[in-house]
C-alpha atoms as a PDB file:
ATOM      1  CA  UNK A   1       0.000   0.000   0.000  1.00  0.00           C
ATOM      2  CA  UNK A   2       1.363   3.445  -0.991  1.00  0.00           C
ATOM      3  CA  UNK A   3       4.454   1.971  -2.660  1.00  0.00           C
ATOM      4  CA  UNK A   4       4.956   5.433  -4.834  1.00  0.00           C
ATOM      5  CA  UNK A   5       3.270   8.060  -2.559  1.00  0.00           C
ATOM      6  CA  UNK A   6       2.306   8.322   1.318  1.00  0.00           C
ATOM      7  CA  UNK A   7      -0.691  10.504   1.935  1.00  0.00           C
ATOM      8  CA  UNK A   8       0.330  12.880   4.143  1.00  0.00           C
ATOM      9  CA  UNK A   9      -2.676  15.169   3.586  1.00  0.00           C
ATOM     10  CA  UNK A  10      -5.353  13.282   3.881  1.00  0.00           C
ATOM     11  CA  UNK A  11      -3.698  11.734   7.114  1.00  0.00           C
ATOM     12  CA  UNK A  12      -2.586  15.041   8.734  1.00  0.00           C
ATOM     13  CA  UNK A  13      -6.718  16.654   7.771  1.00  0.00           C
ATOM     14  CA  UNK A  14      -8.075  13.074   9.074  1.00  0.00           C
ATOM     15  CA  UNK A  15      -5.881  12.839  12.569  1.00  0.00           C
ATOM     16  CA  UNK A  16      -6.640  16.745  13.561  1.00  0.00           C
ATOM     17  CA  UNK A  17     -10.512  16.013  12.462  1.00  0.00           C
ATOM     18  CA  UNK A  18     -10.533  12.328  14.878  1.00  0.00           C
ATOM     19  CA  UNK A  19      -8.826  15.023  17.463  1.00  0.00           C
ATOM     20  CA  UNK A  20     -11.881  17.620  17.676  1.00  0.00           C
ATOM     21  CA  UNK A  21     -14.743  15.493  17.480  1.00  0.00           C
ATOM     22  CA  UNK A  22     -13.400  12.056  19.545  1.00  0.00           C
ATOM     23  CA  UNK A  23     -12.019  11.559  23.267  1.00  0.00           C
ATOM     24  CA  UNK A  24      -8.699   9.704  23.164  1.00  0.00           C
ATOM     25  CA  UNK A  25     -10.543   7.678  25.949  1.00  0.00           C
ATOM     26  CA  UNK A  26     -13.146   6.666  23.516  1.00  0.00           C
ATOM     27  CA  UNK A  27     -12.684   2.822  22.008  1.00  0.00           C
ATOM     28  CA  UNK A  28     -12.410   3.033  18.164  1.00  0.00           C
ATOM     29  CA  UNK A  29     -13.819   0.250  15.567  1.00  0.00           C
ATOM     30  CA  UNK A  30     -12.394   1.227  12.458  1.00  0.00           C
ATOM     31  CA  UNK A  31     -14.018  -0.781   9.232  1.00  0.00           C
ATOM     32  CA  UNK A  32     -10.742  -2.013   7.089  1.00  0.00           C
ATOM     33  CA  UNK A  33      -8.097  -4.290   8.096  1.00  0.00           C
ATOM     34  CA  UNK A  34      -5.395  -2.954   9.802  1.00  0.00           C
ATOM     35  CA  UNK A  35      -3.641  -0.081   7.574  1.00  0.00           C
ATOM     36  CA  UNK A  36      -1.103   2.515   8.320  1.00  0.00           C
ATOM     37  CA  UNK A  37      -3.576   4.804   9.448  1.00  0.00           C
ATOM     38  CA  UNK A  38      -4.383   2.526  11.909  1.00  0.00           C
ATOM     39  CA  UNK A  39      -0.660   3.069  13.056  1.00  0.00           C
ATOM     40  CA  UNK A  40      -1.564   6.398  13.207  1.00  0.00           C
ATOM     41  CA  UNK A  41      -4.501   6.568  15.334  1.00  0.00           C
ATOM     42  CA  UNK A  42      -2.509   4.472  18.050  1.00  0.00           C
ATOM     43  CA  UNK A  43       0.505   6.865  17.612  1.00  0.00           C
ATOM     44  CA  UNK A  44      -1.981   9.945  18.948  1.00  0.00           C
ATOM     45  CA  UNK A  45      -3.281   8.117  21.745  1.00  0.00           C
ATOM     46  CA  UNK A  46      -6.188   6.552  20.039  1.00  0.00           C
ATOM     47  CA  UNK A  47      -7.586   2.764  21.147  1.00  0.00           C
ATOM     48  CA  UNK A  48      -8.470   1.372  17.697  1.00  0.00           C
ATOM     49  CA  UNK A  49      -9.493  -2.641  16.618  1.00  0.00           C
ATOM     50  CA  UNK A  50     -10.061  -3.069  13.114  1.00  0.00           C
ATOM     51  CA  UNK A  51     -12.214  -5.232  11.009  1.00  0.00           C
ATOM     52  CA  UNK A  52     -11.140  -8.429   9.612  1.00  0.00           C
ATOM     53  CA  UNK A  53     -11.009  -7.403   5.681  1.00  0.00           C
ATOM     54  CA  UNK A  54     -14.541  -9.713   5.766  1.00  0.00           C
ATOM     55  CA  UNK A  55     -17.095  -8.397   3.297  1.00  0.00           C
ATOM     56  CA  UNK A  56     -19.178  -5.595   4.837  1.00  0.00           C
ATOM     57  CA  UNK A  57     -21.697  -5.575   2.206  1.00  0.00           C
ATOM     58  CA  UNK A  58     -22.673  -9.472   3.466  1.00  0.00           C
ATOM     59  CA  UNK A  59     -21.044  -9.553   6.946  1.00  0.00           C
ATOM     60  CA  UNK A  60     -22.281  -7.100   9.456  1.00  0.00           C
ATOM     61  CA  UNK A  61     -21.355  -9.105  12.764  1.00  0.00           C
ATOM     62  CA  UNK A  62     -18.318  -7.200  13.463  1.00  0.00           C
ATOM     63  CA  UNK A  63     -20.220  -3.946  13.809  1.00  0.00           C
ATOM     64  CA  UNK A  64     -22.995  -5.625  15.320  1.00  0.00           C
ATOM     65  CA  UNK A  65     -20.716  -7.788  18.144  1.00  0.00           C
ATOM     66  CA  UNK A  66     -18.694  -4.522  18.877  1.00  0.00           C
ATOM     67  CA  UNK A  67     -18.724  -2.309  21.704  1.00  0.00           C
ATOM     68  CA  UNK A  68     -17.113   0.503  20.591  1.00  0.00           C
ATOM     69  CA  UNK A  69     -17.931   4.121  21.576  1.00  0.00           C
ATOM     70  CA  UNK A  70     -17.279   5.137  17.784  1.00  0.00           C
ATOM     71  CA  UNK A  71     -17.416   3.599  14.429  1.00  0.00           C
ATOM     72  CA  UNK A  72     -14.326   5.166  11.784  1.00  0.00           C
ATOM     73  CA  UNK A  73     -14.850   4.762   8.235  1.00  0.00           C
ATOM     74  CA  UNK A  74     -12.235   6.263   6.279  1.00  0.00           C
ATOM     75  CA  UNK A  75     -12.425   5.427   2.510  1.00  0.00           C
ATOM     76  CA  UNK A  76     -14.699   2.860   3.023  1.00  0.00           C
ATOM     77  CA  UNK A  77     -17.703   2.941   2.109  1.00  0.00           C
ATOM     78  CA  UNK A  78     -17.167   3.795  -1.621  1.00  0.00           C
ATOM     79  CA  UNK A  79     -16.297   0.433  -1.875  1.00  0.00           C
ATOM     80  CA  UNK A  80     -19.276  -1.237  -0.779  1.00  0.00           C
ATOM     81  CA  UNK A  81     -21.991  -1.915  -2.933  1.00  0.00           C
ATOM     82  CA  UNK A  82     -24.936  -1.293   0.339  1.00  0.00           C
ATOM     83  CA  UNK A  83     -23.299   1.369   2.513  1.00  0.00           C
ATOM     84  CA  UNK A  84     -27.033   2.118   3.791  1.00  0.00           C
ATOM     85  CA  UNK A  85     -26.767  -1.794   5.489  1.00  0.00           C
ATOM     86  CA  UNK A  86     -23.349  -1.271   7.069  1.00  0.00           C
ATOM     87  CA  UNK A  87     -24.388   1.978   8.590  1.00  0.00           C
ATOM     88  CA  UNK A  88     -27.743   0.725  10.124  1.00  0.00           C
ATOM     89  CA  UNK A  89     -25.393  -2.146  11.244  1.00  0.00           C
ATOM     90  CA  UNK A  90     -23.490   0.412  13.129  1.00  0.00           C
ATOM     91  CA  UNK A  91     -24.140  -0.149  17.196  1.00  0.00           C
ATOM     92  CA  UNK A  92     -22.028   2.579  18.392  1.00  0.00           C
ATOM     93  CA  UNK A  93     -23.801   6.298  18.229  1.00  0.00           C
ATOM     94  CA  UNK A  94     -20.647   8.016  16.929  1.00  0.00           C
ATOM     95  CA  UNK A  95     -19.203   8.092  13.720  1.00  0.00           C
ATOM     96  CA  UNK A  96     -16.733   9.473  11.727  1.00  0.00           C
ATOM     97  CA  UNK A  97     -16.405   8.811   8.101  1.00  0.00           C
ATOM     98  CA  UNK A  98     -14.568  10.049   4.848  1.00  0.00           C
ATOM     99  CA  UNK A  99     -15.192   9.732   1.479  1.00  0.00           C
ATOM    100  CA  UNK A 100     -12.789  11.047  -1.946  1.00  0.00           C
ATOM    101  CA  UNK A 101     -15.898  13.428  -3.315  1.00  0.00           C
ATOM    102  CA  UNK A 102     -16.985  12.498  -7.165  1.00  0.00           C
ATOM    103  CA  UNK A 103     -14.893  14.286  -9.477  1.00  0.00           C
ATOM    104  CA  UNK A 104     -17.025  15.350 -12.607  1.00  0.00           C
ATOM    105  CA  UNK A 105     -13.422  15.489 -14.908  1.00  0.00           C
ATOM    106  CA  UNK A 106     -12.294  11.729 -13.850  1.00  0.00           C
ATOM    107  CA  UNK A 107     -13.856   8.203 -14.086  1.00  0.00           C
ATOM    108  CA  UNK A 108     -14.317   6.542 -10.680  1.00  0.00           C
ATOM    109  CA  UNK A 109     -11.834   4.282  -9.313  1.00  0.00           C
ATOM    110  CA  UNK A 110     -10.711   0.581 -10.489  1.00  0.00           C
ATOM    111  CA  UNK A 111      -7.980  -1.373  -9.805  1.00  0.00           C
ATOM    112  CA  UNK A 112      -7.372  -3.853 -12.388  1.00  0.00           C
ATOM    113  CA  UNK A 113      -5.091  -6.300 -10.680  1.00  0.00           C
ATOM    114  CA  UNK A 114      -7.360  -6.027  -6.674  1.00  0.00           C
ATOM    115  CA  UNK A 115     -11.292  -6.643  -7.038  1.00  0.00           C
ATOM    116  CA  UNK A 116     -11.704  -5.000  -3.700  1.00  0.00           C
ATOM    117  CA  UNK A 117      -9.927  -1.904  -4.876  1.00  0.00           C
ATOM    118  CA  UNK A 118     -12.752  -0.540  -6.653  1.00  0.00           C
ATOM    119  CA  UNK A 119     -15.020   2.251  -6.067  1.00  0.00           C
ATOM    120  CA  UNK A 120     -18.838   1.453  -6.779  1.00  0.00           C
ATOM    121  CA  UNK A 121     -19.666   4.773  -5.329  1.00  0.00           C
ATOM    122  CA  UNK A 122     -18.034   8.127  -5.455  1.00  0.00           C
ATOM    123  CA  UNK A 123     -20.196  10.351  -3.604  1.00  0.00           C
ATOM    124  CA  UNK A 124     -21.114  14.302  -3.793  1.00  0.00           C
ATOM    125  CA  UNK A 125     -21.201  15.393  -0.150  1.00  0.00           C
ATOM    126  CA  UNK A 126     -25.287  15.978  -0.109  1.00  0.00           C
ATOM    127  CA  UNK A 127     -25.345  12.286  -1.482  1.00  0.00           C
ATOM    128  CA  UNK A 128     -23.542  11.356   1.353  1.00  0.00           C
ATOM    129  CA  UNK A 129     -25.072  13.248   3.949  1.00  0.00           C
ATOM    130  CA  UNK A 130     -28.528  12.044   2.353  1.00  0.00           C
ATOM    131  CA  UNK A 131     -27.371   8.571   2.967  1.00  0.00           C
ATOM    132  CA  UNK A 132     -25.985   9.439   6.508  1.00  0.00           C
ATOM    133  CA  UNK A 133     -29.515  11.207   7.146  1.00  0.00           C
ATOM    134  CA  UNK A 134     -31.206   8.103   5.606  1.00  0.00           C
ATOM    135  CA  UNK A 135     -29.683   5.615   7.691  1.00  0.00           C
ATOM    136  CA  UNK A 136     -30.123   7.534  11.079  1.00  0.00           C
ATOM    137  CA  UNK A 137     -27.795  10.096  11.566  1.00  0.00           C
ATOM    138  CA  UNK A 138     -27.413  13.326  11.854  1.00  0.00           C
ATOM    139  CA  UNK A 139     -23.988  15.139  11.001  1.00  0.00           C
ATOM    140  CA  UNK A 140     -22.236  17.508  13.962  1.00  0.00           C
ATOM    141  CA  UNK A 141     -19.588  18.448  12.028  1.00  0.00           C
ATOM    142  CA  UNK A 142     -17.878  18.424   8.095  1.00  0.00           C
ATOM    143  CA  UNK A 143     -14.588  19.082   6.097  1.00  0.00           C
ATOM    144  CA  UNK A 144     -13.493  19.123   2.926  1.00  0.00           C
ATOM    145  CA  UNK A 145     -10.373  19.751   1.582  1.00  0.00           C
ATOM    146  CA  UNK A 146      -8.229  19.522  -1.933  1.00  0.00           C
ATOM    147  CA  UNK A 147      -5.487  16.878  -3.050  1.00  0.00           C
ATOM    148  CA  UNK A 148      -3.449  18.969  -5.549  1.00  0.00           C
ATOM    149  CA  UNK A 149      -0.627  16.894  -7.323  1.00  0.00           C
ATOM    150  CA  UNK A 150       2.803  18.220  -8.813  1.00  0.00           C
ATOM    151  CA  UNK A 151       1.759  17.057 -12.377  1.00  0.00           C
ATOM    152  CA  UNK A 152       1.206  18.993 -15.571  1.00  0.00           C
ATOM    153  CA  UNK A 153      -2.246  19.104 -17.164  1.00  0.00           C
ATOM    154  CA  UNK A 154      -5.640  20.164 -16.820  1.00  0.00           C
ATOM    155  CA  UNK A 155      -6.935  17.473 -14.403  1.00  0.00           C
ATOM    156  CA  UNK A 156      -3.661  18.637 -12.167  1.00  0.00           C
ATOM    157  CA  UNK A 157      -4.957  22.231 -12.248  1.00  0.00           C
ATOM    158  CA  UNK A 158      -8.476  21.269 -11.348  1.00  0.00           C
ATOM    159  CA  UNK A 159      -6.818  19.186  -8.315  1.00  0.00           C
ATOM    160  CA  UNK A 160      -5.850  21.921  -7.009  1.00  0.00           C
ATOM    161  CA  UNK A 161      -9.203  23.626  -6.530  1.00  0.00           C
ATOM    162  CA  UNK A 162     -11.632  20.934  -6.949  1.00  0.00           C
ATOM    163  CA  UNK A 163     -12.393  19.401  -3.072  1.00  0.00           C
ATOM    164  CA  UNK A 164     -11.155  15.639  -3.323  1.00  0.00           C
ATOM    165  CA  UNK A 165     -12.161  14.362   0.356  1.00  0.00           C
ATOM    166  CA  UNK A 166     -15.065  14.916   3.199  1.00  0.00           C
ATOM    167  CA  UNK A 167     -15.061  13.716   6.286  1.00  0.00           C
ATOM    168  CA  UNK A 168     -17.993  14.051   8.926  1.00  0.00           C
ATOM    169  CA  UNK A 169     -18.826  13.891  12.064  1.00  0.00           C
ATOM    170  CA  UNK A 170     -22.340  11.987  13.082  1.00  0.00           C
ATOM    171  CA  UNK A 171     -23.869  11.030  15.898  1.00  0.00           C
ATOM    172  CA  UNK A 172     -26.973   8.241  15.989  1.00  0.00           C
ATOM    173  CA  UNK A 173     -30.495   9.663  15.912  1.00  0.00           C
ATOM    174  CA  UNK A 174     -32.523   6.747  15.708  1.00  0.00           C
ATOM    175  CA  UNK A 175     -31.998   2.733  15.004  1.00  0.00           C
END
């Protein structure tokens, strides 16, 4: 994972987000295996266990068996094909979750050589709050920010204005 590039960006905006909106005290379940943001979390004082790497979209029990204070999501659910199921799933009544935001000037996501490295969904941020509002919450807090590269072209340009990530801040309103 991030052979040619760390993400320092989207790490340092995702850490100092986790750091306003979650206790240190609080116990994390992050959906994803184990990850170097993982590493992270536990670096700033944050208890974290991870999900397996089973398949969300058909296996719910690790959200539903979990007694976490909060639920993390970060790049997650524009993988799944049900995100609606995995957040109704969700026992905890905190969440925080990011998503890379739809970008109208590239196609979505796919990995040829990893089937779960595809993105079924890339999300405008009302699409995901409609989704977060669907499935019972109600957002407390939201960021976006840009991921500009150091290439040439139009696409590289757009980067650099064009918000690439949100992340939120929810909190359960109903089951």
């Amino acid at each position: 994972m991030y052979e040619s590039h760390f993400p320092h960006k989207r790490y340092k905006n995702t850490i100092e987000f986790l750091e306003q909106h979650v206790q240190k005290e609080s116990q994390l379940l992050d959906l994803g295996v184990v990850n170097p943001f993982t590493t992270v979390m536990e670096e700033h004082g944050f208890k974290v266990t991870n999900t397996s790497g089973e398949d969300l979209d058909i296996d719910t029990s690790a959200l539903k068996n979990s007694n976490a204070d909060v639920v993390t999501a970060f790049e997650i659910f524009e993988h799944l094909l049900s995100p609606f199921t995995v957040l109704k799933a969700i026992k905890a009544d905190k969440l925080v979750a990011s998503v890379p935001l739809k970008l109208w000037f590239a196609e979505a996501y796919r990995s040829k050589t990893d089937m779960r490295d595809r993105h079924y969904h890339e999300f405008e941020d009302w699409q995901f709050d409609w989704l977060l509002e669907k499935a019972g919450w109600e957002i407390k807090a939201r960021h976006k920010w840009t991921n500009p590269t150091n290439k040439i072209g139009i696409r590289p340009i757009l980067r650099r204005f064009t918000p690439r990530y949100y992340i939120i801040y929810a909190e359960r309103i109903s089951k």
